[in-house]
C-alpha atoms as a PDB file:
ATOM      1  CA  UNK A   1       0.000   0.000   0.000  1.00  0.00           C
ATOM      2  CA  UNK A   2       1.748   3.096  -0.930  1.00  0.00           C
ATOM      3  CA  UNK A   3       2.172   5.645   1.766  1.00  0.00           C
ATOM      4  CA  UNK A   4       0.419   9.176   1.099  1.00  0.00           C
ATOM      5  CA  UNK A   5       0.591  12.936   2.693  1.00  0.00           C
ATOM      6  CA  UNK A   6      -2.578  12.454   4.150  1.00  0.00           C
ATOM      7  CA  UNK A   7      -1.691   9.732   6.174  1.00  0.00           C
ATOM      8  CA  UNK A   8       1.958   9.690   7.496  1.00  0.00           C
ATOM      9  CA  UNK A   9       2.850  13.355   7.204  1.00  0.00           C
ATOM     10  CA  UNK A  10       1.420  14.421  10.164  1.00  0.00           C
ATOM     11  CA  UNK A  11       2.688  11.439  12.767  1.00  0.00           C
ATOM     12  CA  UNK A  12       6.207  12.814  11.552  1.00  0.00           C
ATOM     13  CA  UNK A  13       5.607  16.372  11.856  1.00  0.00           C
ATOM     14  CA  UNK A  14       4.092  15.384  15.343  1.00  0.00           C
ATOM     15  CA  UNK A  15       6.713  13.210  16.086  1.00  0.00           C
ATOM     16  CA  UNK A  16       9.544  15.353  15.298  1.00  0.00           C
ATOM     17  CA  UNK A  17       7.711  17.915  16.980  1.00  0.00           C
ATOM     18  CA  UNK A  18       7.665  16.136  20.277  1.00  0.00           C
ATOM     19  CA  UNK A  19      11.609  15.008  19.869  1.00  0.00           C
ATOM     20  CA  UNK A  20      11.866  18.994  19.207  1.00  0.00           C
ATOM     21  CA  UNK A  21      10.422  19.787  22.172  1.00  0.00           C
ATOM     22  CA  UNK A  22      12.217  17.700  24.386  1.00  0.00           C
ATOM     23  CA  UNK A  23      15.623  18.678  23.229  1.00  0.00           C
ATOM     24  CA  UNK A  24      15.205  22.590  23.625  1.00  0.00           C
ATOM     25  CA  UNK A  25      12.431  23.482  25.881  1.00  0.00           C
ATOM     26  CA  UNK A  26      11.951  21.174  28.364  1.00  0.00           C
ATOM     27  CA  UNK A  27      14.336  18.042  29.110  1.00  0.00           C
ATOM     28  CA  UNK A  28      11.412  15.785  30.299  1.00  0.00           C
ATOM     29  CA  UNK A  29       7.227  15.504  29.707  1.00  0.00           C
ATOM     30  CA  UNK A  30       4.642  13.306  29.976  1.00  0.00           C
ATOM     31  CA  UNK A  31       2.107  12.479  27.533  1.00  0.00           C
ATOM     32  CA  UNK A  32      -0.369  15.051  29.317  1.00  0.00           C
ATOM     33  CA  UNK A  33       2.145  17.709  29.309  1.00  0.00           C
ATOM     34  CA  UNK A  34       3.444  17.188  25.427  1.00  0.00           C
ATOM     35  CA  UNK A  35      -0.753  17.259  24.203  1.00  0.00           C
ATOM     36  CA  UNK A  36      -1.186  20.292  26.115  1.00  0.00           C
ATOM     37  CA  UNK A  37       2.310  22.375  25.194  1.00  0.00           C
ATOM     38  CA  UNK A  38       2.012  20.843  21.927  1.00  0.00           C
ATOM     39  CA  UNK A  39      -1.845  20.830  20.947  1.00  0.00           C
ATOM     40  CA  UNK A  40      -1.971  16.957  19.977  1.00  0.00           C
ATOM     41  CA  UNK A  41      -4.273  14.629  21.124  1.00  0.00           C
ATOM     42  CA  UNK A  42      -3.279  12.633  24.424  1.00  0.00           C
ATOM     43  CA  UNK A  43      -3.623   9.404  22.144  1.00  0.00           C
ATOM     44  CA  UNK A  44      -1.458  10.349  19.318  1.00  0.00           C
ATOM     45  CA  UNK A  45       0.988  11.428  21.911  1.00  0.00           C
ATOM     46  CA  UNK A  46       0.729   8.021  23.474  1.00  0.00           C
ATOM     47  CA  UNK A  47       1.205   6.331  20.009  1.00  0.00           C
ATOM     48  CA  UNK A  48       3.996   8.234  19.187  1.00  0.00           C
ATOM     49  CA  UNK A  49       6.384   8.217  22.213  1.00  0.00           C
ATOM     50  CA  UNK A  50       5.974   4.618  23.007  1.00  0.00           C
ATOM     51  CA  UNK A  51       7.501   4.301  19.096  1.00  0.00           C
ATOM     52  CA  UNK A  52      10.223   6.154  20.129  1.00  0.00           C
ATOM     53  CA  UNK A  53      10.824   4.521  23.464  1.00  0.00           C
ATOM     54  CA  UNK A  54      10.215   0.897  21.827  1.00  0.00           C
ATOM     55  CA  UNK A  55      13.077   2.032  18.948  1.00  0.00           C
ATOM     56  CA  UNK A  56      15.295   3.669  21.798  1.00  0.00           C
ATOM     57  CA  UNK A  57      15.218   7.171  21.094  1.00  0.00           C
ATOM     58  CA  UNK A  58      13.183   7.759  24.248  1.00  0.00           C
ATOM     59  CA  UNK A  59      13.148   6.602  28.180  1.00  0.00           C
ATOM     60  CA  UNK A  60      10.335   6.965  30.734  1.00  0.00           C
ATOM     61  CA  UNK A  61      10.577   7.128  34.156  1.00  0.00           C
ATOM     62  CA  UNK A  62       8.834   4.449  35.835  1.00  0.00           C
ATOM     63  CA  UNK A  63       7.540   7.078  38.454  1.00  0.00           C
ATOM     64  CA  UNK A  64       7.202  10.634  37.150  1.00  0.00           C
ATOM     65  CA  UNK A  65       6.344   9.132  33.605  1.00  0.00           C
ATOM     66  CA  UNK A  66       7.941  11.354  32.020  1.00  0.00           C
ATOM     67  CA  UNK A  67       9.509  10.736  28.779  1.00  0.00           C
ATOM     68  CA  UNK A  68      13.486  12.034  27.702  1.00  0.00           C
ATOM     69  CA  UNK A  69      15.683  11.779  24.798  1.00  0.00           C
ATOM     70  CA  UNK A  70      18.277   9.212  25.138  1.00  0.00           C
ATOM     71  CA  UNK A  71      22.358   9.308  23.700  1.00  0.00           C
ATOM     72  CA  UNK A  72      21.014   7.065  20.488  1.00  0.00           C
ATOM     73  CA  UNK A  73      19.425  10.098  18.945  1.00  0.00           C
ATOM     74  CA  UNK A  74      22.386  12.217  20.296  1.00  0.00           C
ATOM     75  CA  UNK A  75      24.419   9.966  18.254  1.00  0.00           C
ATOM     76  CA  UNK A  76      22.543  10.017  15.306  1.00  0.00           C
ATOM     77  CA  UNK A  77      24.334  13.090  13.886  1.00  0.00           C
ATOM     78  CA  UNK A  78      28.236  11.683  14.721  1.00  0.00           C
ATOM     79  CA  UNK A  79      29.726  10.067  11.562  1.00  0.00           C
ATOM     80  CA  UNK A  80      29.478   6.490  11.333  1.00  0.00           C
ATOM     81  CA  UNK A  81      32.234   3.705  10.377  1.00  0.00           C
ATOM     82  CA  UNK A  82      33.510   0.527   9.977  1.00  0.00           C
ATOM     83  CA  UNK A  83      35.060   0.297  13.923  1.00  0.00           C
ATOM     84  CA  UNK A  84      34.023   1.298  17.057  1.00  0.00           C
ATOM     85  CA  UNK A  85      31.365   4.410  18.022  1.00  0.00           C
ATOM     86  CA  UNK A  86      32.892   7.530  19.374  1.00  0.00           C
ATOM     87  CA  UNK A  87      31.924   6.798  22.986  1.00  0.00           C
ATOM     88  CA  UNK A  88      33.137   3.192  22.631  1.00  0.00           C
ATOM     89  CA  UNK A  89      36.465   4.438  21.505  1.00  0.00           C
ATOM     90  CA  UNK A  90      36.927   7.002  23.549  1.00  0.00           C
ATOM     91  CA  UNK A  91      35.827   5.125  26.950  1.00  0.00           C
ATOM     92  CA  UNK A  92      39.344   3.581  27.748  1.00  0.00           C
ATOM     93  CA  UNK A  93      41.084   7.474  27.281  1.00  0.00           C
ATOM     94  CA  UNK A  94      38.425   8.660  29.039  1.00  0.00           C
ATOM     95  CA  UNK A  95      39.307   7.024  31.868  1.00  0.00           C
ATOM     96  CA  UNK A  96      43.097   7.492  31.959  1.00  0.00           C
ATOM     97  CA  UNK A  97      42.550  10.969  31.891  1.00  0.00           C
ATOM     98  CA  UNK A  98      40.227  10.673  35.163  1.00  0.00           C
ATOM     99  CA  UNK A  99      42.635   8.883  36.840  1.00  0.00           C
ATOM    100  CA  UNK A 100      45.639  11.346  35.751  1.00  0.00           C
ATOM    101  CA  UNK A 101      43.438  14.293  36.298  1.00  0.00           C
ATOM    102  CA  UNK A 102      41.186  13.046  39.121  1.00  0.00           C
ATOM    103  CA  UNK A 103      38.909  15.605  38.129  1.00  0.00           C
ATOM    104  CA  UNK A 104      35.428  15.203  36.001  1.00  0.00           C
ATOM    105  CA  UNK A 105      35.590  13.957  32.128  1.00  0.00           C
ATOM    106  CA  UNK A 106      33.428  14.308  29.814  1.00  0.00           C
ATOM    107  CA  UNK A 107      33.037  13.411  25.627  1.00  0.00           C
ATOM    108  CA  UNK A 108      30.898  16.334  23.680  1.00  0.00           C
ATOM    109  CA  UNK A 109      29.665  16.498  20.624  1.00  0.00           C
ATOM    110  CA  UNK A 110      28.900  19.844  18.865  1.00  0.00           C
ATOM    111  CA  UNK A 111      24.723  20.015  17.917  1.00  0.00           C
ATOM    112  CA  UNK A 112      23.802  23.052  15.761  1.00  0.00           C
ATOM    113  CA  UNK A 113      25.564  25.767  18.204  1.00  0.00           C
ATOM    114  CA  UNK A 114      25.992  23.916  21.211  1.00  0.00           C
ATOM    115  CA  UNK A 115      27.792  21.442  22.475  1.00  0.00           C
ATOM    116  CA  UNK A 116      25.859  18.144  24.097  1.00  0.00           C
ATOM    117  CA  UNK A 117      27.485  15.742  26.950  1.00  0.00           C
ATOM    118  CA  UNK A 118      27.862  11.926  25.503  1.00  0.00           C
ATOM    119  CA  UNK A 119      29.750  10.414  28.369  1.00  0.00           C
ATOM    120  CA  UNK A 120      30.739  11.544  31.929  1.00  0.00           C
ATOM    121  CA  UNK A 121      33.095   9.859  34.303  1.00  0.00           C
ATOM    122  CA  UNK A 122      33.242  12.029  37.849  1.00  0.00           C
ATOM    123  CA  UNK A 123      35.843  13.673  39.577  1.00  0.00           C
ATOM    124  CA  UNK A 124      37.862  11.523  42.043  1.00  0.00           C
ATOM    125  CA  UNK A 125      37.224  14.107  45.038  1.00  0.00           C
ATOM    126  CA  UNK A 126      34.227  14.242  47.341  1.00  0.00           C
ATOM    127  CA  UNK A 127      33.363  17.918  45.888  1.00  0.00           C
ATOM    128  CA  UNK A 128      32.720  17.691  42.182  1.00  0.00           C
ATOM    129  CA  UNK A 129      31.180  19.395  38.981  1.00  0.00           C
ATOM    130  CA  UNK A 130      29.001  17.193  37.144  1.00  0.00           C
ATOM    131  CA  UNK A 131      26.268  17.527  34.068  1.00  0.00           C
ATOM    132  CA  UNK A 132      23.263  15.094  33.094  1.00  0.00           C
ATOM    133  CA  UNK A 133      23.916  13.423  29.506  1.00  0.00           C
ATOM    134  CA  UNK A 134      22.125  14.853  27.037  1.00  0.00           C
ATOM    135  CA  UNK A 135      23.262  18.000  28.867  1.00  0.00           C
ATOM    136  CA  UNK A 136      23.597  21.134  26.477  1.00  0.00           C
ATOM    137  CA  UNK A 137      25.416  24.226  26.510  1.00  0.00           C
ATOM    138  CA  UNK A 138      26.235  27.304  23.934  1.00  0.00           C
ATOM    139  CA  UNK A 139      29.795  26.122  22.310  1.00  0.00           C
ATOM    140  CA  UNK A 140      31.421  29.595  22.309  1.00  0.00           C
ATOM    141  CA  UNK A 141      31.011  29.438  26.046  1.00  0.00           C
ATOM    142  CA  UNK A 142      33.235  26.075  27.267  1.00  0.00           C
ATOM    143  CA  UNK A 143      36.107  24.486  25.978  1.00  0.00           C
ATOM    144  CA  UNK A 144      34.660  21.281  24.229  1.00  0.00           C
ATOM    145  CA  UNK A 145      32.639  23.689  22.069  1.00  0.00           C
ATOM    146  CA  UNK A 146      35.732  26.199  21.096  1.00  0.00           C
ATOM    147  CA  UNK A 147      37.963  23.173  20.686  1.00  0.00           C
ATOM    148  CA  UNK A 148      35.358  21.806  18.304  1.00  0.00           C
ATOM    149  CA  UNK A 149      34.829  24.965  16.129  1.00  0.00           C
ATOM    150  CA  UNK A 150      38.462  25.871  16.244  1.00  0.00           C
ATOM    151  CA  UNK A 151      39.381  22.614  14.200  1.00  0.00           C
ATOM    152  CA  UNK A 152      36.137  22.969  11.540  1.00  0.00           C
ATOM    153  CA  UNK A 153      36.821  23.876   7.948  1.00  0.00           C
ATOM    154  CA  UNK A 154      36.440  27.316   7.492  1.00  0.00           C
ATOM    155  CA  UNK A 155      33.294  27.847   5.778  1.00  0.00           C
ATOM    156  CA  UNK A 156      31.513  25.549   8.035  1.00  0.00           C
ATOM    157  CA  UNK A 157      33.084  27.447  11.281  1.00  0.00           C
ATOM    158  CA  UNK A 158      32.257  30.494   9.321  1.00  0.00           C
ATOM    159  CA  UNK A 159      28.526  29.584   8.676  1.00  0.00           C
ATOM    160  CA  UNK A 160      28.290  28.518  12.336  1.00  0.00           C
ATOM    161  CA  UNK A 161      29.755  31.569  14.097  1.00  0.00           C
ATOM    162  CA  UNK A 162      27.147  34.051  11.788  1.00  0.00           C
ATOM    163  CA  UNK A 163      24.083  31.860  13.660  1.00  0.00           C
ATOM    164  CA  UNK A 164      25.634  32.474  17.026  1.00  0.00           C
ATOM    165  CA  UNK A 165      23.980  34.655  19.563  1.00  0.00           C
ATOM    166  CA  UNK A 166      26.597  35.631  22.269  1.00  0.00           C
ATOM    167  CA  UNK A 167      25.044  36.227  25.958  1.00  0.00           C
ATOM    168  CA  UNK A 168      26.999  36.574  29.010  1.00  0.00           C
ATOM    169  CA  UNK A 169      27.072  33.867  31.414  1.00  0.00           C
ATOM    170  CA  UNK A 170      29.618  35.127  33.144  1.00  0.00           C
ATOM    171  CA  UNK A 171      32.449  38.293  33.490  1.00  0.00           C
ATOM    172  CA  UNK A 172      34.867  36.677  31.559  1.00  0.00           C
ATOM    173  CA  UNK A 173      32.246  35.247  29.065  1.00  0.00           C
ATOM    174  CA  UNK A 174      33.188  35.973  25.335  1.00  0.00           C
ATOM    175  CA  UNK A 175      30.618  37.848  23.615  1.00  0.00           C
ATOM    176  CA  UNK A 176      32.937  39.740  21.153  1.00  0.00           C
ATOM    177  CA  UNK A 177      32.568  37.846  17.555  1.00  0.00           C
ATOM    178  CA  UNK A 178      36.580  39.574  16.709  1.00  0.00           C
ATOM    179  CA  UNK A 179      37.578  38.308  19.693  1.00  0.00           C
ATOM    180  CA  UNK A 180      36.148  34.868  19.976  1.00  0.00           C
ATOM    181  CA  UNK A 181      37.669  34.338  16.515  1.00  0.00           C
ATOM    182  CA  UNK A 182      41.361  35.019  18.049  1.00  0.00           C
ATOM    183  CA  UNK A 183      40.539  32.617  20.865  1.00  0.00           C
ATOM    184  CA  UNK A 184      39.916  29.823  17.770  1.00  0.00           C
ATOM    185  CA  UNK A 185      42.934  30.785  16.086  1.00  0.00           C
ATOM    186  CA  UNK A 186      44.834  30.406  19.353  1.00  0.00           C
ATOM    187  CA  UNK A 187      43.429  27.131  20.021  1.00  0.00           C
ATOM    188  CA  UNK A 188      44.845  25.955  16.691  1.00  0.00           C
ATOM    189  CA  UNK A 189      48.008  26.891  17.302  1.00  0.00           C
ATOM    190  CA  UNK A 190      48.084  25.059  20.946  1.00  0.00           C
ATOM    191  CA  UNK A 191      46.350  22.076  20.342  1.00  0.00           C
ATOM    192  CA  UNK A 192      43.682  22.895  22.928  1.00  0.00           C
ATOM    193  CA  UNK A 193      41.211  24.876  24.545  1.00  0.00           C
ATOM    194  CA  UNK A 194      39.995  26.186  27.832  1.00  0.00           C
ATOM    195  CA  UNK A 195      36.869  27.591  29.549  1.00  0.00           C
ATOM    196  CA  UNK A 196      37.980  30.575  32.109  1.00  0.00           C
ATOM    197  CA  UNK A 197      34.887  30.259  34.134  1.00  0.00           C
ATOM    198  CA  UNK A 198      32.658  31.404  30.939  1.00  0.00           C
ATOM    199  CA  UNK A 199      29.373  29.232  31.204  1.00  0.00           C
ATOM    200  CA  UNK A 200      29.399  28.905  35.107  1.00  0.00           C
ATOM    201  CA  UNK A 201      31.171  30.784  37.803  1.00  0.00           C
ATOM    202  CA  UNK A 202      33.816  29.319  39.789  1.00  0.00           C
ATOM    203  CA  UNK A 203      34.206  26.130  37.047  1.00  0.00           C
ATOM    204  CA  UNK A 204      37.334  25.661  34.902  1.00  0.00           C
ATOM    205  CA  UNK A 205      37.623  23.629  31.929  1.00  0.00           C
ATOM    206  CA  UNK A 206      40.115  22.027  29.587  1.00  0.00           C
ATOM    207  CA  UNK A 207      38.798  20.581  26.161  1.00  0.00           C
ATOM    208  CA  UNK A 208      40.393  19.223  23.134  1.00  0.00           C
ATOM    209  CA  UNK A 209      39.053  17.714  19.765  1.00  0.00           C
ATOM    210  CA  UNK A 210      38.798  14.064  18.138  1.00  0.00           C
ATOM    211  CA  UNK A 211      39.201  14.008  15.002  1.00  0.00           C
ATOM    212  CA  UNK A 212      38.423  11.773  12.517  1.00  0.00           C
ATOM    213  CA  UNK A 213      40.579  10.440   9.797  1.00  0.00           C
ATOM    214  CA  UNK A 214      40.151  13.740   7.759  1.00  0.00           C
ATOM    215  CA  UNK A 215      40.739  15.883  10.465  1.00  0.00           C
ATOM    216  CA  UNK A 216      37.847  17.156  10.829  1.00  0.00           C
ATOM    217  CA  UNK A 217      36.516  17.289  14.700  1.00  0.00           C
ATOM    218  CA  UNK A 218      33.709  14.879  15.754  1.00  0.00           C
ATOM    219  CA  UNK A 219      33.698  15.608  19.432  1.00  0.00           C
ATOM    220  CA  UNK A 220      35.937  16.541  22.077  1.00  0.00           C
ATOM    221  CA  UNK A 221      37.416  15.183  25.865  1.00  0.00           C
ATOM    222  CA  UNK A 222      36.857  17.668  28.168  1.00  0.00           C
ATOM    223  CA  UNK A 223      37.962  17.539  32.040  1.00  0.00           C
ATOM    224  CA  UNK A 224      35.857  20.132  34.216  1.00  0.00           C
ATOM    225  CA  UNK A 225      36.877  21.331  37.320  1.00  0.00           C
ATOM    226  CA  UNK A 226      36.869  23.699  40.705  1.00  0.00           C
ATOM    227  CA  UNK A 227      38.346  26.884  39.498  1.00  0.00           C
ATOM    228  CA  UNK A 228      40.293  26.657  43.083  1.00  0.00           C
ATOM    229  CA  UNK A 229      42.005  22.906  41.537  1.00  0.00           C
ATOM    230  CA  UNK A 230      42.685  23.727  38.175  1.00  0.00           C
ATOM    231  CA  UNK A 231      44.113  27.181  37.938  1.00  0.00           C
ATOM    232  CA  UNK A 232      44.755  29.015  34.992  1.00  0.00           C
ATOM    233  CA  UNK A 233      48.467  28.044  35.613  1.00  0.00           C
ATOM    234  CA  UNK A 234      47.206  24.444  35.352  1.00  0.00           C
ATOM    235  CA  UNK A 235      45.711  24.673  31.636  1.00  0.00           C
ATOM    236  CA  UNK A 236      49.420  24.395  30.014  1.00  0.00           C
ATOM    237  CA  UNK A 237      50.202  20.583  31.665  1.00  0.00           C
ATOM    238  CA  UNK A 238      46.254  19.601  31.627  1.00  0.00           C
ATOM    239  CA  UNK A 239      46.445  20.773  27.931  1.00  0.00           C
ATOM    240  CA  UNK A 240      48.785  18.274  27.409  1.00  0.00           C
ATOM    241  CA  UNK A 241      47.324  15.291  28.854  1.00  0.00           C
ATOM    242  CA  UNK A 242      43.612  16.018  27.314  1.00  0.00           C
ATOM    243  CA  UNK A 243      45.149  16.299  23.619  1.00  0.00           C
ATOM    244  CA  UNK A 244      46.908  12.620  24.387  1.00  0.00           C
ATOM    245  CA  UNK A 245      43.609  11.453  25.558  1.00  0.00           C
ATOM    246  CA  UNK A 246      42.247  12.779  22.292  1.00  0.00           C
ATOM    247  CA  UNK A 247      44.457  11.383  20.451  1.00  0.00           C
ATOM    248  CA  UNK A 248      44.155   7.978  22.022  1.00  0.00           C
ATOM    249  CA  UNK A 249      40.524   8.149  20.740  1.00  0.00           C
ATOM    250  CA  UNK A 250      41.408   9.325  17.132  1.00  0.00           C
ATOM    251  CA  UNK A 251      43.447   6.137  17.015  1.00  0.00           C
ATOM    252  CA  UNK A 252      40.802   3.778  18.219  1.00  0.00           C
ATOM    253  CA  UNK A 253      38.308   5.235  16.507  1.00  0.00           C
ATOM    254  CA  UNK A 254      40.156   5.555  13.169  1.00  0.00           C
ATOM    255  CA  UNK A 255      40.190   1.841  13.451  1.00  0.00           C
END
């Protein structure tokens, strides 16, 4: 039977709606609360998310039944190959650098203009910054993000810097376009990049990119920290040991 307009156009406008909704306006919903912020019936709600839950691009919570994306449809937009995923082959690295850094780790991924957490291993002290996966933050504003842009080809860094609205988080937030293109450049000459307390006060950050076998960046290793444990003197020698982390996942992931 041949599919028509009439009849499967809407579920997917509805459905991406819903998938929309979840990623940028509210992390979690329930079927009562996507029909009414969303103006669909309860039951094609219902029809809908427990598609998405049953393929794995959706969990519910057993008690607030609420519904979330999951990492699969995170990972939908990293480039797929022959070997290992990015979070399988970055895992091992991922956890060397925890134990050299005993601070927080994380593996982005750039979305649009922001920068979503894949993977999270926490800091090895009893005070600690950590994010929910699926997490998302503006890229110009932590060190993931910048590392990420700084390595893009230029007219897709280009086209990607024009659709960014700068806000200040922070004071040391970097909401001059001129100058947030000299913090890229100076990335690519070092190797990696660093967040001076720009998307939350008090929290330092050292980020650099994975590349895949074109050079071209498909996430980055990030460690987060206390601004009072990793000091700006600090970013130099953590620099170093995030970009052989990196590395480490380029090679397994090349693979």
């Amino acid at each position: 039977m041949p599919v028509t307009r009439k009849s499967s156009v809407p579920n997917l406008q509805r459905g991406m709606a819903i998938l929309e909704y979840l990623a940028t306006h509210q992390r979690s919903a329930t079927i009562a609360e996507l029909s009414e912020r969303l103006g669909y019936p309860s039951a094609s709600v219902f029809r809908i998310t427990q598609a998405f839950t049953e393929l794995g691009y959706l969990s519910r919570d057993p008690v607030t039944k609420q519904f979330r994306l999951t990492n699969k449809l995170l990972l939908l937009g990293q480039p797929q190959s022959r070997g290992p995923g990015l979070v399988e082959a970055s895992i091992a690295a991922m956890r060397e650098l925890n134990r050299a850094t005993g601070e927080t780790t994380q593996l982005c991924c750039l979305v649009d203009t922001g920068v979503v957490v894949l993977e999270q291993l926490l800091a090895l002290h009893p005070f600690k910054y950590s994010a929910e996966l699926g997490a998302r933050c503006p890229a110009y504003s932590c060190a993931p993000g910048k590392a990420i842009l700084a390595g893009l080809p230029d007219e897709e860094r280009d086209d990607l810097l024009r659709r960014i609205r700068f806000k200040r988080f922070t004071p040391t937030t970097i909401t001059d376009r001129r100058l947030f293109r000299e913090e890229l450049a100076a990335i690519r000459d070092c190797g990696f990049a660093v967040d001076r307390a720009e998307g939350m006060a008090g929290i330092h950050c050292v980020a650099a990119a994975i590349c895949d076998r074109n050079r071209i960046p498909v996430g980055a290793l990030t460690i987060a920290a206390p601004a009072s444990r990793v000091k700006e003197d600090d970013f130099a020698r953590v620099g170093k040991l995030v970009i052989k982390a990196a590395r480490t996942s380029e090679t397994n992931y090349g693979q």
